[in-house]
N, C-alpha and C. Protein backbone atom coordinates (compact mmCIF):
# COMPACT_ATOMS: atom_id res chain seq x y z
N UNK A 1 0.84 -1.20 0.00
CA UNK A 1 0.00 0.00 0.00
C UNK A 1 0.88 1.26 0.00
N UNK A 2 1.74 1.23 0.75
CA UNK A 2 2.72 2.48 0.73
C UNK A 2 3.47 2.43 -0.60
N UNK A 3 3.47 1.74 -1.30
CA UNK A 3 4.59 1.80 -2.64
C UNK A 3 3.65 2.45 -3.36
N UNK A 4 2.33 1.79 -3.53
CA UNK A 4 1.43 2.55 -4.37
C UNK A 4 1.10 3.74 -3.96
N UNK A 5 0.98 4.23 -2.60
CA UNK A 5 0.44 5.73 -2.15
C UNK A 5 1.58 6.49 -3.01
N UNK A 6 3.22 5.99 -2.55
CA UNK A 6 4.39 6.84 -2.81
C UNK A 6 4.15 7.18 -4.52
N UNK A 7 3.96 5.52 -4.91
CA UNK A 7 4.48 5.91 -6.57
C UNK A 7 2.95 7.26 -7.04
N UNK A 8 2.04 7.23 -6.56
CA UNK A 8 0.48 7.44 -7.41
C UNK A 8 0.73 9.08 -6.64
N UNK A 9 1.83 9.37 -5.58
CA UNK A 9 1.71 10.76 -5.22
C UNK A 9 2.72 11.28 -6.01
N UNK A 10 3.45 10.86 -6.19
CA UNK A 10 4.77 11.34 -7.41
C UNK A 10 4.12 11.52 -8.68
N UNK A 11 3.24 11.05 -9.13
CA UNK A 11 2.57 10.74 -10.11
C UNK A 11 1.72 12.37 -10.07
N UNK A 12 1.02 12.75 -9.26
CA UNK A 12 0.25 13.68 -9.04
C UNK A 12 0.59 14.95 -8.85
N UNK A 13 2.28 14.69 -8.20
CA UNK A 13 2.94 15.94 -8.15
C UNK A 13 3.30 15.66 -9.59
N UNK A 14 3.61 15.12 -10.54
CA UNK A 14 4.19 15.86 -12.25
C UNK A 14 3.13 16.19 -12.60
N UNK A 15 1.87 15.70 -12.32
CA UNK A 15 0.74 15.90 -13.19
C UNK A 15 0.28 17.52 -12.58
N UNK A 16 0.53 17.44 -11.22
CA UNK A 16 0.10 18.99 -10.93
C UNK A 16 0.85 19.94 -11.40
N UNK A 17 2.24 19.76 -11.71
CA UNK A 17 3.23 20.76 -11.79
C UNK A 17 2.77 21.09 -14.01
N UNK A 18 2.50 19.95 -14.50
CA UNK A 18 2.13 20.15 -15.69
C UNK A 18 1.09 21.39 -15.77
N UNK A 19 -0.02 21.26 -14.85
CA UNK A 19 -1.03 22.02 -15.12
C UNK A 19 -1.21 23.26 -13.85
N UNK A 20 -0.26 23.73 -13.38
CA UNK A 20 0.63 24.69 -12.25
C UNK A 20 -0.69 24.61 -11.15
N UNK A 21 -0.73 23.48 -10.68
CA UNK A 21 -1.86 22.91 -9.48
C UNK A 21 -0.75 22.21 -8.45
N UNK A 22 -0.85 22.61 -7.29
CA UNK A 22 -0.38 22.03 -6.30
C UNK A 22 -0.93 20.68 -6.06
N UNK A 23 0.03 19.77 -5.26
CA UNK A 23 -0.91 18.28 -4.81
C UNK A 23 -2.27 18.35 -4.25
N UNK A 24 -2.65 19.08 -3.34
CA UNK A 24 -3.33 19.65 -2.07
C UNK A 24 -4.55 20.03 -3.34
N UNK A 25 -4.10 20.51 -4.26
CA UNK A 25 -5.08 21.65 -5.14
C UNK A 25 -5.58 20.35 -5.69
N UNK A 26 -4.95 19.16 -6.66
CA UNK A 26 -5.53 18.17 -7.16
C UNK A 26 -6.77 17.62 -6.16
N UNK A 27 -6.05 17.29 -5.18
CA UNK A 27 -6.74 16.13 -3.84
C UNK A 27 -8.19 16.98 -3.99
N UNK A 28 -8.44 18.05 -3.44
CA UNK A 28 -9.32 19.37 -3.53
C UNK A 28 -10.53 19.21 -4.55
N UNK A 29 -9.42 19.16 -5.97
CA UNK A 29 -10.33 18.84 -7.00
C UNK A 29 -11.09 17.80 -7.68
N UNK A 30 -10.58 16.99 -6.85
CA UNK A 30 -10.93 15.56 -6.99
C UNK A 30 -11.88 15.19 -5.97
N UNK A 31 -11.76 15.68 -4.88
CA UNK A 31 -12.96 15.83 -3.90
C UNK A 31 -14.23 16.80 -4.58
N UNK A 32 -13.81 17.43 -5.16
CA UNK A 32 -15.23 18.69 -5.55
C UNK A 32 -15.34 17.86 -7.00
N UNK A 33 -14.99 17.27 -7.45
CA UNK A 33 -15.78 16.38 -9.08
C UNK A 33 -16.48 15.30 -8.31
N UNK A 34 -15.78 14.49 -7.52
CA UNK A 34 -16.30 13.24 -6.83
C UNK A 34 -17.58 13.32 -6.07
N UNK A 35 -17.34 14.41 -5.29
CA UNK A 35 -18.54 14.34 -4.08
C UNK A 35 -19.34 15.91 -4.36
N UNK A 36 -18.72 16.36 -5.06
CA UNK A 36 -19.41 17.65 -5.30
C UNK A 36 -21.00 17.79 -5.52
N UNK A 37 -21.28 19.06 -5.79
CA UNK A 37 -21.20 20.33 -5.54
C UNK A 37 -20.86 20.39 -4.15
N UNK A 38 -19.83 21.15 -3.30
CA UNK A 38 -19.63 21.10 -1.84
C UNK A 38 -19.72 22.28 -1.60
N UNK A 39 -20.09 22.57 -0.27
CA UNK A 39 -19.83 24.13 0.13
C UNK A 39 -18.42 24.11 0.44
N UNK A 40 -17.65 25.39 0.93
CA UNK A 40 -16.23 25.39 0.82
C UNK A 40 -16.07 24.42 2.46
N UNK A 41 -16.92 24.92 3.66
CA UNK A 41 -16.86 23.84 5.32
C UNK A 41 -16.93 22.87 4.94
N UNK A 42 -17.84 22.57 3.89
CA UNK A 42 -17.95 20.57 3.86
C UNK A 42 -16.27 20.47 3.09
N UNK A 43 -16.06 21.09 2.24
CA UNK A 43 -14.68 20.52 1.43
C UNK A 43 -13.34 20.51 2.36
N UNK A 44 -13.34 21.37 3.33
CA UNK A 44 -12.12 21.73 4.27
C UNK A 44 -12.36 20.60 5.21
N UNK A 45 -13.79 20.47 5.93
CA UNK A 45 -13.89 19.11 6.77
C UNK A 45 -13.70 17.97 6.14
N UNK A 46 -14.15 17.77 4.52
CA UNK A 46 -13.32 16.37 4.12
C UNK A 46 -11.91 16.21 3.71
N UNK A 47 -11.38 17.11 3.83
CA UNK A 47 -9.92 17.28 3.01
C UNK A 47 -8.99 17.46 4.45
N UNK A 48 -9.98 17.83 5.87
CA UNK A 48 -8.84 17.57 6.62
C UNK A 48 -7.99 18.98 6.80
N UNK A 49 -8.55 20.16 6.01
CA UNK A 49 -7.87 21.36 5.99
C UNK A 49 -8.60 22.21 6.61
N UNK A 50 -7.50 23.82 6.86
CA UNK A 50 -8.07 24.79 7.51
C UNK A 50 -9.50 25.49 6.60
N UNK A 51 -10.35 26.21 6.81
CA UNK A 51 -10.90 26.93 5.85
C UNK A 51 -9.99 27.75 5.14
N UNK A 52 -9.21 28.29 5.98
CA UNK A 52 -8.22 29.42 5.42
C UNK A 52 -7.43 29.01 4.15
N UNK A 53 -7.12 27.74 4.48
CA UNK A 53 -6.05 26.92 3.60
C UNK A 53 -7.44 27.13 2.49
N UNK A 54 -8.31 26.19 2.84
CA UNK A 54 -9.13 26.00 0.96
C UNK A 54 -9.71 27.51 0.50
N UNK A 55 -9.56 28.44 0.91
CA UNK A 55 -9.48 29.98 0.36
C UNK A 55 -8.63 30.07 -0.81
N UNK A 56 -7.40 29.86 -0.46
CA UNK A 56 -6.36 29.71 -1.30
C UNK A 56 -6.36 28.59 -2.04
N UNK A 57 -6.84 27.73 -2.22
CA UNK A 57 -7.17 26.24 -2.99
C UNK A 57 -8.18 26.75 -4.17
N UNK A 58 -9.15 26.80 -3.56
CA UNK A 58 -10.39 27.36 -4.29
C UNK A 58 -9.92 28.38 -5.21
N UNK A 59 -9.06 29.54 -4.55
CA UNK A 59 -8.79 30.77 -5.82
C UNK A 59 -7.86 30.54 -6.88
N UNK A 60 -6.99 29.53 -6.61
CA UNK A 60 -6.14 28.61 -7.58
C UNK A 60 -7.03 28.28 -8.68
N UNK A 61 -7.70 26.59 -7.88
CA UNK A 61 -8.78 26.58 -8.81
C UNK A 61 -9.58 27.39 -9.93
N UNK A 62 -10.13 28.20 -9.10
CA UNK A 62 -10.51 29.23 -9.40
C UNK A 62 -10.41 29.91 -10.75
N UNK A 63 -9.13 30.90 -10.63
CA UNK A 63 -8.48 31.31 -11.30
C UNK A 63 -7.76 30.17 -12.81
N UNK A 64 -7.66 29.02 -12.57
CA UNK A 64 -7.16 28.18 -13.24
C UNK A 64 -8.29 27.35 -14.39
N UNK A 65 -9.82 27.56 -13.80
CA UNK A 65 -10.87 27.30 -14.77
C UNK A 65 -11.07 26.13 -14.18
N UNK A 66 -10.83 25.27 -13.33
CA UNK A 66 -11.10 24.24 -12.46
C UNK A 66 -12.58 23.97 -12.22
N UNK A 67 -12.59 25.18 -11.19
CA UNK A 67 -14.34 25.65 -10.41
C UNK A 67 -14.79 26.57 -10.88
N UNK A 68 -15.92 26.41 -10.01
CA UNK A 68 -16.39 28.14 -10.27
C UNK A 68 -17.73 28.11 -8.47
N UNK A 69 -17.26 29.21 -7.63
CA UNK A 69 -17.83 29.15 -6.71
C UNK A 69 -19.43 30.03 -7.26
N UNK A 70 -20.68 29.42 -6.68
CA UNK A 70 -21.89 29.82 -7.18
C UNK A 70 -22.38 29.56 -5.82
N UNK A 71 -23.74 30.56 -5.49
CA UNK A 71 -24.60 30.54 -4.77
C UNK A 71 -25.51 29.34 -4.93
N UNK A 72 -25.36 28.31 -3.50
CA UNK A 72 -26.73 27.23 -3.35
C UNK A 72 -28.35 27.45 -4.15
N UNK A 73 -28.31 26.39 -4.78
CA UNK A 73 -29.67 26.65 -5.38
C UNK A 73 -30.65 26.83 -3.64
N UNK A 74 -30.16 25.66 -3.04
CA UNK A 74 -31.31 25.92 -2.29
C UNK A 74 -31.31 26.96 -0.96
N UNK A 75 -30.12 27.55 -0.58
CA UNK A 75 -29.96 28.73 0.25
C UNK A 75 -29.11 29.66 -0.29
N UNK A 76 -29.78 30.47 -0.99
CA UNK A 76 -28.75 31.95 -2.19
C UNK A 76 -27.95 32.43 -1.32
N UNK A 77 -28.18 32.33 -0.05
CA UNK A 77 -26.88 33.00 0.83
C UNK A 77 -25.67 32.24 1.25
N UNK A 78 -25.66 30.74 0.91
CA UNK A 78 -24.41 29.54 0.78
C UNK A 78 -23.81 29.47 -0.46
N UNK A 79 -22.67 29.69 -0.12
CA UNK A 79 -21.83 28.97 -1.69
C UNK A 79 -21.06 28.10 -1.46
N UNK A 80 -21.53 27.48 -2.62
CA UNK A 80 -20.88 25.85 -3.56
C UNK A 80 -19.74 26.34 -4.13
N UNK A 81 -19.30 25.16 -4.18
CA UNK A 81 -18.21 25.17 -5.27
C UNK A 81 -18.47 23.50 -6.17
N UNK A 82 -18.42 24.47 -7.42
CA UNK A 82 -18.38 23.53 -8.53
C UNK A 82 -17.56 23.22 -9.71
N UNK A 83 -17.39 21.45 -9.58
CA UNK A 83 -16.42 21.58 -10.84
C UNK A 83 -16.89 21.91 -12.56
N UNK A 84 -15.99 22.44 -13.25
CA UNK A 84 -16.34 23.25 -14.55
C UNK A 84 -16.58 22.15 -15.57
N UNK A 85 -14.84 21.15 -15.25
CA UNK A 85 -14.86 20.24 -16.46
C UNK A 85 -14.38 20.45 -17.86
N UNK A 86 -14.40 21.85 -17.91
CA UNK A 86 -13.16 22.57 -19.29
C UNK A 86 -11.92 22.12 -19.52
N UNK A 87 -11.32 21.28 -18.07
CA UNK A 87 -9.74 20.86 -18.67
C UNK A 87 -9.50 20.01 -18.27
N UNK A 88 -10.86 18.84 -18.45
CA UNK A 88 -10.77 17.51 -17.61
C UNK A 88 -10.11 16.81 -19.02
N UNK A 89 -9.81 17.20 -20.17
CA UNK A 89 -9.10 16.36 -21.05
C UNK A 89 -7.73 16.68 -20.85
N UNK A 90 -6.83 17.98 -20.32
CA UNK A 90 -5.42 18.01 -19.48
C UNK A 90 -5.58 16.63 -18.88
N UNK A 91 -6.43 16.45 -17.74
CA UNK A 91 -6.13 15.54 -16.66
C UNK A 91 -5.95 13.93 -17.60
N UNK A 92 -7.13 14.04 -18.11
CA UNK A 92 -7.26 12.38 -18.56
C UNK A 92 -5.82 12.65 -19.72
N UNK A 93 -5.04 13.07 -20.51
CA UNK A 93 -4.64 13.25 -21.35
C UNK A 93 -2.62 12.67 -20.48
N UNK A 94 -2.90 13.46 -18.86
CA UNK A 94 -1.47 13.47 -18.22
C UNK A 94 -1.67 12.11 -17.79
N UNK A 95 -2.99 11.24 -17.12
CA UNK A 95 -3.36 10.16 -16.55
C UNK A 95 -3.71 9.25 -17.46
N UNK A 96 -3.35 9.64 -19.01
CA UNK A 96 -3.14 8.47 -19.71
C UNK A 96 -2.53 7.15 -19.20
N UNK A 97 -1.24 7.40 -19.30
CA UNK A 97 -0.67 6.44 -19.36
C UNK A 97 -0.50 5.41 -17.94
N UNK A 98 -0.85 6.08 -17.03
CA UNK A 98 -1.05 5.38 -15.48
C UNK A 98 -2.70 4.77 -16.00
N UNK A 99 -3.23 4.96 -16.76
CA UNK A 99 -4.90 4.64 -16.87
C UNK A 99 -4.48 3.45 -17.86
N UNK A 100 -3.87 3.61 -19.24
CA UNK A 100 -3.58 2.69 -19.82
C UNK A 100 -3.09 1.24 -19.18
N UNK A 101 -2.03 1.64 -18.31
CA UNK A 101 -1.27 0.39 -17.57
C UNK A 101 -2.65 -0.11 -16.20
N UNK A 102 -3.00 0.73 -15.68
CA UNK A 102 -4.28 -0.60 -15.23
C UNK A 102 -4.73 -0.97 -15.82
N UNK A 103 -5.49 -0.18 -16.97
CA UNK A 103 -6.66 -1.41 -17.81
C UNK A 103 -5.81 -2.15 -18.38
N UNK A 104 -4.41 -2.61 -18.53
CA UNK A 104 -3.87 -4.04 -18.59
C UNK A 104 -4.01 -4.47 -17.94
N UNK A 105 -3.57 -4.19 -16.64
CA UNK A 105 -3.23 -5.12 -15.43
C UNK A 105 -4.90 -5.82 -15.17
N UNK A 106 -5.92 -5.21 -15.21
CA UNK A 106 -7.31 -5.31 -15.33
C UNK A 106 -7.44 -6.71 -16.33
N UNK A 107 -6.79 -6.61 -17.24
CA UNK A 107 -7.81 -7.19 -18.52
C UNK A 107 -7.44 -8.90 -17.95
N UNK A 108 -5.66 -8.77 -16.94
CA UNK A 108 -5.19 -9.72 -16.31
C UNK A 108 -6.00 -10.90 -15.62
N UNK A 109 -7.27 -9.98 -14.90
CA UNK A 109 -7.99 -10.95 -13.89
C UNK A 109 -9.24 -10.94 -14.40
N UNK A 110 -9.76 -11.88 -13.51
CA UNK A 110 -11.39 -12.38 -13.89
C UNK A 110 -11.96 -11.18 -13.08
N UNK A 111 -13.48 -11.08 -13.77
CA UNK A 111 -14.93 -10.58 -12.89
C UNK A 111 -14.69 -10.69 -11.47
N UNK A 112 -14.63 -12.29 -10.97
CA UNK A 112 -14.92 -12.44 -9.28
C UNK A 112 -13.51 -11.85 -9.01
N UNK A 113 -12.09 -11.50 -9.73
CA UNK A 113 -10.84 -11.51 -9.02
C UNK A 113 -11.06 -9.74 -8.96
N UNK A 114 -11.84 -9.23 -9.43
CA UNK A 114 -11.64 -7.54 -10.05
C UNK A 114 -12.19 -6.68 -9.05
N UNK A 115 -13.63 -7.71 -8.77
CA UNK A 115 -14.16 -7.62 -7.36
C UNK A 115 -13.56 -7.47 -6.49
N UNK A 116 -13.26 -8.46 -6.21
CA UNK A 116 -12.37 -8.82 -4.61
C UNK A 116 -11.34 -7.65 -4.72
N UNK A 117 -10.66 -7.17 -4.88
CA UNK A 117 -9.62 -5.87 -5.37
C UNK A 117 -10.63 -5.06 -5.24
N UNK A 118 -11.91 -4.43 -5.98
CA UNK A 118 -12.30 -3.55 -5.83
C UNK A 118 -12.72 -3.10 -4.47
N UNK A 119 -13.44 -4.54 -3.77
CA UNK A 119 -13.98 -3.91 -2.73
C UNK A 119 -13.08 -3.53 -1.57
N UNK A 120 -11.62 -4.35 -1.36
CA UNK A 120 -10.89 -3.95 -0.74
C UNK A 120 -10.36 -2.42 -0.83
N UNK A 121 -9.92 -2.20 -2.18
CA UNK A 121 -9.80 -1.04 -2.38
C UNK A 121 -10.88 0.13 -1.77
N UNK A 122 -11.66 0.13 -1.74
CA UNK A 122 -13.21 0.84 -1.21
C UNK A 122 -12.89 0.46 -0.13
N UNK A 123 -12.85 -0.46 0.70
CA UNK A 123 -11.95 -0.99 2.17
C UNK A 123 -11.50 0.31 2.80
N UNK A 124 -10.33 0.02 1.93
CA UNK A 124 -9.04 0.64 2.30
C UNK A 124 -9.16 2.54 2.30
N UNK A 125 -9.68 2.74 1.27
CA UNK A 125 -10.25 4.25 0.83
C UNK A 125 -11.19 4.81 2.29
N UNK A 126 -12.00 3.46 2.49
CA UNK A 126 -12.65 4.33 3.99
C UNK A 126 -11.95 4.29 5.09
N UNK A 127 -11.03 3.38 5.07
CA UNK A 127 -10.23 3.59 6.40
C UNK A 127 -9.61 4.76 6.35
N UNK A 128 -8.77 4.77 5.31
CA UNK A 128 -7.88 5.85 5.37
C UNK A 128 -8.55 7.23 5.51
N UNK A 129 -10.05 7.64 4.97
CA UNK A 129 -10.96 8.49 5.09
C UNK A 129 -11.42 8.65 6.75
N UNK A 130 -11.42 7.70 7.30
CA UNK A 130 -11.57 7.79 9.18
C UNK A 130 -10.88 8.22 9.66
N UNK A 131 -9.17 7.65 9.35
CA UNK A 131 -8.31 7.42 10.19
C UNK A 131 -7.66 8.98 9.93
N UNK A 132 -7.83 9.95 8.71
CA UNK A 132 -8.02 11.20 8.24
C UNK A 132 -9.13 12.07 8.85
N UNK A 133 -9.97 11.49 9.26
CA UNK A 133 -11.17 12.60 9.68
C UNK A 133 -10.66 12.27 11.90
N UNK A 134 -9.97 11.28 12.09
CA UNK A 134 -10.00 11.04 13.12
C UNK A 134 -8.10 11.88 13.49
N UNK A 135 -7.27 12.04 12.63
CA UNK A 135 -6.30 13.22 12.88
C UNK A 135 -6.55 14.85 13.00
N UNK A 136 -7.74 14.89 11.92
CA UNK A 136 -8.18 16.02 12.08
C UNK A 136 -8.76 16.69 13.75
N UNK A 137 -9.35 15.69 14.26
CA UNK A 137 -9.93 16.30 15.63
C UNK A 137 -9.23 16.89 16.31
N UNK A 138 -9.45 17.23 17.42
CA UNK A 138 -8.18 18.18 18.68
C UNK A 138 -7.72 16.91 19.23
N UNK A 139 -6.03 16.95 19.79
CA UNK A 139 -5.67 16.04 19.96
C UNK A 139 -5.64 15.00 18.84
N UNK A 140 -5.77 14.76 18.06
CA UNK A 140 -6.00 13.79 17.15
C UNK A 140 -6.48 12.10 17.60
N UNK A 141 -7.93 12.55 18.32
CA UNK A 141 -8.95 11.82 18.76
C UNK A 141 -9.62 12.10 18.09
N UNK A 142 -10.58 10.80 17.61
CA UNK A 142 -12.18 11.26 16.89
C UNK A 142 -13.25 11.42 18.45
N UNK A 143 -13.64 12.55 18.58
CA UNK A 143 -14.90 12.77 19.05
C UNK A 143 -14.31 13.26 20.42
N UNK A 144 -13.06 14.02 20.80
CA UNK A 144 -12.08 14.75 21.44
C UNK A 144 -12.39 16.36 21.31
């Protein structure tokens, strides 16, 4: 698991530096395509960051054609942030070739074997999502 975190974050720093996005700024943006539309509190409480910090995330973004922050349909006085999608062919275009080499490694195993991998993976994604929301607390206790 750590070889893959190391190699897939190296990976993210060339891909950010291609498209002048910090790591932090990807993670960010990948949280606001994934789980989006977010307000900027929900994105800082899942990302584990200050608000202050995703100020500066967001205006990157921002500025970069990423997002675009808009008033809640359903409370005009909350704002969202939403992804645009204008330079999601940069991304898929730098994540070629890391995308190419799984769907080999993929084409490798069966249905029931792709599974079993997937769900671990989803496993593993929520732990690390706890064990992240549980550093964040004071003290780095969940519910502290």
């Amino acid at each position: 698991m750590r070889a893959l975190s190391i190699q897939l974050s190296l990976l993210n720093h060339q891909v950010g530096a291609r498209v002048d996005l910090r790591q932090v700024d990807l993670n960010c943006l990948d949280l606001i395509v994934r789980e989006g539309p977010l307000s900027p509190t929900a994105l800082a409480r899942r990302a584990g960051l200050h608000a202050a910090t995703i100020t500066g995330i967001l205006d990157r973004l921002e500025r970069g054609g990423w997002v675009v922050r808009e008033r809640s349909a359903q409370d005009g006085r909350a704002v969202v942030v939403r992804g645009l999608g204008r330079r999601n062919g940069d991304l898929v275009r730098l994540y070629g070739g890391m995308n190419t080499a799984v769907d080999e490694i993929c084409a490798s195993y069966t249905a029931a074997e792709l599974e079993l991998v997937a769900g671990f993976l989803a496993r593993a994604a929520t732990a690390g999502q706890t064990a992240t929301a549980e550093l964040t607390q004071p003290n780095g206790r969940a519910g502290a």
